[in-house]
Protein backbone atom coordinates (compact mmCIF):
# COMPACT_ATOMS: atom_id res chain seq x y z
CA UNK A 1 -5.87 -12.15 10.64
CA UNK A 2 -2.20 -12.48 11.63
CA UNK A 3 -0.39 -9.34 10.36
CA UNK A 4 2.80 -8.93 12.41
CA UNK A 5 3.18 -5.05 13.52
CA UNK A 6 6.27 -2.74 13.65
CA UNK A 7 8.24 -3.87 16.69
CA UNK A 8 7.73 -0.58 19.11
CA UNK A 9 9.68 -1.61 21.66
CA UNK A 10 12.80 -0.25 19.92
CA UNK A 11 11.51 2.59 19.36
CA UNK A 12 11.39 3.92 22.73
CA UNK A 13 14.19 6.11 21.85
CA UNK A 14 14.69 7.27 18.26
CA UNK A 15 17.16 10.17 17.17
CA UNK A 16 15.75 12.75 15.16
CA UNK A 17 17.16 13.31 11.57
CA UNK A 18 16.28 14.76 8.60
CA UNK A 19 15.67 13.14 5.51
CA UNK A 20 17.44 16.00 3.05
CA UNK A 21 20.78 14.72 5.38
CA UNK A 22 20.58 11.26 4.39
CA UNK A 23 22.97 9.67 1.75
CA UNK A 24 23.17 6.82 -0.20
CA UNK A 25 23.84 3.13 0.59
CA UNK A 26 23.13 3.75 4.26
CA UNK A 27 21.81 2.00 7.38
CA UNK A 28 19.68 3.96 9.02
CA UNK A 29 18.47 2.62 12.72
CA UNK A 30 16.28 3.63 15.40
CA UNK A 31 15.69 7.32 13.60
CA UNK A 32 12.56 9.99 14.19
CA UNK A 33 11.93 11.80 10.78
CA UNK A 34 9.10 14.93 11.84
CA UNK A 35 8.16 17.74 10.22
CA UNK A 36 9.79 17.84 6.74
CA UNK A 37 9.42 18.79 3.33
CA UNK A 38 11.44 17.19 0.46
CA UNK A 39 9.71 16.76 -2.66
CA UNK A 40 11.55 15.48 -6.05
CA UNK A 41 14.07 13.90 -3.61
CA UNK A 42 16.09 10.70 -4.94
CA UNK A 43 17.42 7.99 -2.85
CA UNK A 44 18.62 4.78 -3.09
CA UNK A 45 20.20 1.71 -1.33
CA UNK A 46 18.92 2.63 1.75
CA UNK A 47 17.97 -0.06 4.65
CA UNK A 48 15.76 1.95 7.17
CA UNK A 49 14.88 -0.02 10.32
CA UNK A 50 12.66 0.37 13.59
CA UNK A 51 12.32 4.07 12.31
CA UNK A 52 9.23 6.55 12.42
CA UNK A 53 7.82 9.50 9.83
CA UNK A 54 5.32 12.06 11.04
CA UNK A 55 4.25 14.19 8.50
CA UNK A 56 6.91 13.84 6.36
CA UNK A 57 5.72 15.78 2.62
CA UNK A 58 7.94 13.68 -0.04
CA UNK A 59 5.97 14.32 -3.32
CA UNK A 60 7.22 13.19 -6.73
CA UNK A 61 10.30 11.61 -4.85
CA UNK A 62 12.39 8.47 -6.34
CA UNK A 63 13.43 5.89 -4.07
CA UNK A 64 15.20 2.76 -5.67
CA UNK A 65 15.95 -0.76 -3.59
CA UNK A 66 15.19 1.12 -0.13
CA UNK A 67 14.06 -1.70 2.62
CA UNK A 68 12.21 -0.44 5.28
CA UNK A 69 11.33 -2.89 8.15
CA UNK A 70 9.87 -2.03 11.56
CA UNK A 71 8.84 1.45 10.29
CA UNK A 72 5.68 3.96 10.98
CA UNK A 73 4.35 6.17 8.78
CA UNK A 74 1.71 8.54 10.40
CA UNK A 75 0.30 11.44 8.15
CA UNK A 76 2.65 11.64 5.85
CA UNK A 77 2.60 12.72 1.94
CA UNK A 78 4.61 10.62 -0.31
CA UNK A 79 1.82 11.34 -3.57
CA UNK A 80 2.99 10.90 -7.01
CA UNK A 81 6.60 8.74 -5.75
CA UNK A 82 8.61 6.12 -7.19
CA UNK A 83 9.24 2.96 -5.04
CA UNK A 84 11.89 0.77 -7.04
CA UNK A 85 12.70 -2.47 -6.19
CA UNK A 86 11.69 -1.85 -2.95
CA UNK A 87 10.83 -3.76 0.09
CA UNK A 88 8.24 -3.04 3.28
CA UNK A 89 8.49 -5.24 6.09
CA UNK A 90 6.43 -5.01 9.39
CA UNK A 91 5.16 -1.80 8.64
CA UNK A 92 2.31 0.76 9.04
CA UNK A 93 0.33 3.68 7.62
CA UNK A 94 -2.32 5.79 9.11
CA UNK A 95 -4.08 8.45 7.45
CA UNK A 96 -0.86 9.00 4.60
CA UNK A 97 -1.76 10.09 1.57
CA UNK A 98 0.55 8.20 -1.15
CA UNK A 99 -2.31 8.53 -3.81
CA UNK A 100 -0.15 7.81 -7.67
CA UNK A 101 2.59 6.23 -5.53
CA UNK A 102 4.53 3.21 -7.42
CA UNK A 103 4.90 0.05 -5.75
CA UNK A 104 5.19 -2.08 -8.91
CA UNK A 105 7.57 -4.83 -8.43
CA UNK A 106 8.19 -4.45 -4.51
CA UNK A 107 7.51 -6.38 -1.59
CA UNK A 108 5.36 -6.08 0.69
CA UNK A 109 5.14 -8.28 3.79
CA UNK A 110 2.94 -7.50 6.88
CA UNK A 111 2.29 -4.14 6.30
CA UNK A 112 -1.05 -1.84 7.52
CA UNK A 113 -2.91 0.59 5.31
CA UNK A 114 -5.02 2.65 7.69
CA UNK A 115 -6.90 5.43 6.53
CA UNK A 116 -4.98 5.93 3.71
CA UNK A 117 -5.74 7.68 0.53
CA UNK A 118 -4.20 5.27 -1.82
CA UNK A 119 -5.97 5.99 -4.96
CA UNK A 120 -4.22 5.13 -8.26
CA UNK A 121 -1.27 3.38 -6.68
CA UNK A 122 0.54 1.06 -9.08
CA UNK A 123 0.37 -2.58 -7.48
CA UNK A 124 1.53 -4.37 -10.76
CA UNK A 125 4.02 -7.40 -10.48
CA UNK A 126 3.89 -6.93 -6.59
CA UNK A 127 4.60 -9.65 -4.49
CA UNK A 128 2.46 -8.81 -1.48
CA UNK A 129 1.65 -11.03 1.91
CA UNK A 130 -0.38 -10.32 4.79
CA UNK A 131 -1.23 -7.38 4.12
CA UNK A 132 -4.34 -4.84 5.38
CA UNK A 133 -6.34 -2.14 3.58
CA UNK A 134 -8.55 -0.56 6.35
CA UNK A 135 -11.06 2.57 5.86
CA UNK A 136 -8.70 3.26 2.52
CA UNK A 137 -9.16 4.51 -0.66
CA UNK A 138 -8.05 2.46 -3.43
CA UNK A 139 -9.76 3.91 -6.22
CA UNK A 140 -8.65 3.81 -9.74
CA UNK A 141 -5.19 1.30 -8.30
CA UNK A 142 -3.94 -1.32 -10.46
CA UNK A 143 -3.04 -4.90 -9.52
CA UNK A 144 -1.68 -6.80 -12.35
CA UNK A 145 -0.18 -9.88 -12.29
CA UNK A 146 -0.22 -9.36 -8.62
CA UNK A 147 1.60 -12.31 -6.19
CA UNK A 148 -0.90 -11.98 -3.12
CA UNK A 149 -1.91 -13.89 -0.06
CA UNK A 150 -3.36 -13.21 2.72
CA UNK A 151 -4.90 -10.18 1.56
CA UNK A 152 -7.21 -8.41 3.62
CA UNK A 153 -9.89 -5.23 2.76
CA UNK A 154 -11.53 -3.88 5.75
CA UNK A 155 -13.72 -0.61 4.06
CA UNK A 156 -12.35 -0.08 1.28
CA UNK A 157 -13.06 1.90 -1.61
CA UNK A 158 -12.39 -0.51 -4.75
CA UNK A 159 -14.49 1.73 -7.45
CA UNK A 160 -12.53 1.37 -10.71
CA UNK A 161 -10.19 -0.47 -9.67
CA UNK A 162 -7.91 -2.96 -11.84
CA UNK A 163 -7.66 -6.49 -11.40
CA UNK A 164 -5.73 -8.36 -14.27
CA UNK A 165 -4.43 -11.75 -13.85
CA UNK A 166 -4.82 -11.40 -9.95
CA UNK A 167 -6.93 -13.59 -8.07
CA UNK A 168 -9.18 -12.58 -5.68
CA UNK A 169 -10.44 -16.16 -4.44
CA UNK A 170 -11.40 -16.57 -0.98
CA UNK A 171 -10.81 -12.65 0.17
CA UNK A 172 -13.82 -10.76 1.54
CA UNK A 173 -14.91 -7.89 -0.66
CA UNK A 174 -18.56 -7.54 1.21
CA UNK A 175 -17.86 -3.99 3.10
CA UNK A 176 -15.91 -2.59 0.23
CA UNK A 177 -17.39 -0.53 -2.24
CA UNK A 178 -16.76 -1.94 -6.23
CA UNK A 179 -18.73 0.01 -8.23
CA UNK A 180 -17.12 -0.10 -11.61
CA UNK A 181 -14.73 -2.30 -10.65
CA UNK A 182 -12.57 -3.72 -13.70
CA UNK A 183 -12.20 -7.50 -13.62
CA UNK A 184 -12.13 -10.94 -15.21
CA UNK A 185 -14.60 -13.78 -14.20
CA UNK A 186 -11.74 -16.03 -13.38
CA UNK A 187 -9.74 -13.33 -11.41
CA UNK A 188 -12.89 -12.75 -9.34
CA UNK A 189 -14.31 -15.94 -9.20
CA UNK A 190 -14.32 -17.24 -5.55
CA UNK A 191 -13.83 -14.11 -3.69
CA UNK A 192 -16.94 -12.94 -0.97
CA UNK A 193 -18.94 -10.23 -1.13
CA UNK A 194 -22.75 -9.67 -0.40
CA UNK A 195 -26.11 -9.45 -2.38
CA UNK A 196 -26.22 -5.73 -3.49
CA UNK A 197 -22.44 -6.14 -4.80
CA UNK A 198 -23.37 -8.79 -6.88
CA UNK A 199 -24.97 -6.02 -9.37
CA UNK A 200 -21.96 -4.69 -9.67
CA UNK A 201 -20.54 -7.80 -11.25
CA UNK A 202 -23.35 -8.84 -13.74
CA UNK A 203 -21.60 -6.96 -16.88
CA UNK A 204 -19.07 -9.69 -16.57
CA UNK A 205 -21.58 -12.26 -17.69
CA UNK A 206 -23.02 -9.39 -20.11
CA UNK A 207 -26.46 -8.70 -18.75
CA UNK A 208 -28.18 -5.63 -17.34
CA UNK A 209 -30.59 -5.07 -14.79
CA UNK A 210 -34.18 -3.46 -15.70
């Protein structure tokens, strides 16, 4: 596994700011965002670099082509928001909730999911690269038509999750849970997982276990 991290070493020293003073079609560098509320905000054209946000409450929000590289999110809220044509580079989150969040049609390039309650995020159209779901909760996402490599789930909760036209060959599913899991022989064809999750997967080839 060779997901780049945020680069911390600017971030030493980060001016605070608050997110309801931001405006459009700005660069915003080396910035602490704490402590806020701002649901049903919009923003767009933003560029947000070697940044943090610390519980940070942005439900229902829009942001459209936003890039944020070198950022940390760290118990933040952002359920139920629009990301549009948006990109994530070298960035984290730990224990966030951005459960409804979506991502379709963003980029995503070595960015962390860390205890994470990411449950019916909208993945669809993504183009996503090194990239690591850890002790999250994916349940009831979508991926379709997904661009992905270097994908990997470390605990994850897959139950009703959505595959469609997105391969899963050669990722390792074993300590995930995929009960009810919704996917296509060929999309799951080659992927790893382990004995017990292999009932799981028999309705795909239409039999049931006595």
């Amino acid at each position: 596994m060779n997901i780049l991290k945020p680069q911390i070493k600017y971030m030493d020293r980060l001016d605070n700011k608050k997110i309801i003073d931001i405006k459009s079609s700005e660069d915003l560098e080396q910035y602490n965002f704490e402590n806020e509320g701002c649901n049903n905000i919009e923003l767009w054209d933003l560029k947000i670099e070697y940044g943090k946000f610390n519980h940070i409450c942005m439900q229902k929000g829009k942001l459209e082509k936003v890039t944020f590289k070198d950022v940390i999110f760290e118990s933040c809220d952002f359920s139920n928001t629009e990301f549009i044509e948006s990109t994530f580079i070298r960035c984290e989150f730990r224990n966030c909730k951005i459960s409804g969040c979506n991502l379709s049609e963003n980029r995503l390039y070595n960015v962390s999911f860390i205890e994470t309650n990411a449950s019916y995020i909208n993945l669809s159209i993504a183009s996503i690269e090194n990239i690591l779901f850890q002790d999250t909760n994916l349940r009831n996402s979508y991926f379709q038509e997904t661009k992905m490599k270097n994908i990997y789930f470390e605990n994850v909760d897959l139950c009703r999750t959505q595959f469609f036209k997105t391969s899963l060959k050669n990722i390792d599913l074993s300590s995930c849970k995929i009960e009810e899991i919704v996917i296509s022989i060929e999309d799951i064809k080659g992927a790893i997982i382990d004995q017990l999750q292999a009932i799981d997967l028999l309705y795909l080839i239409g039999v049931k276990v006595k």
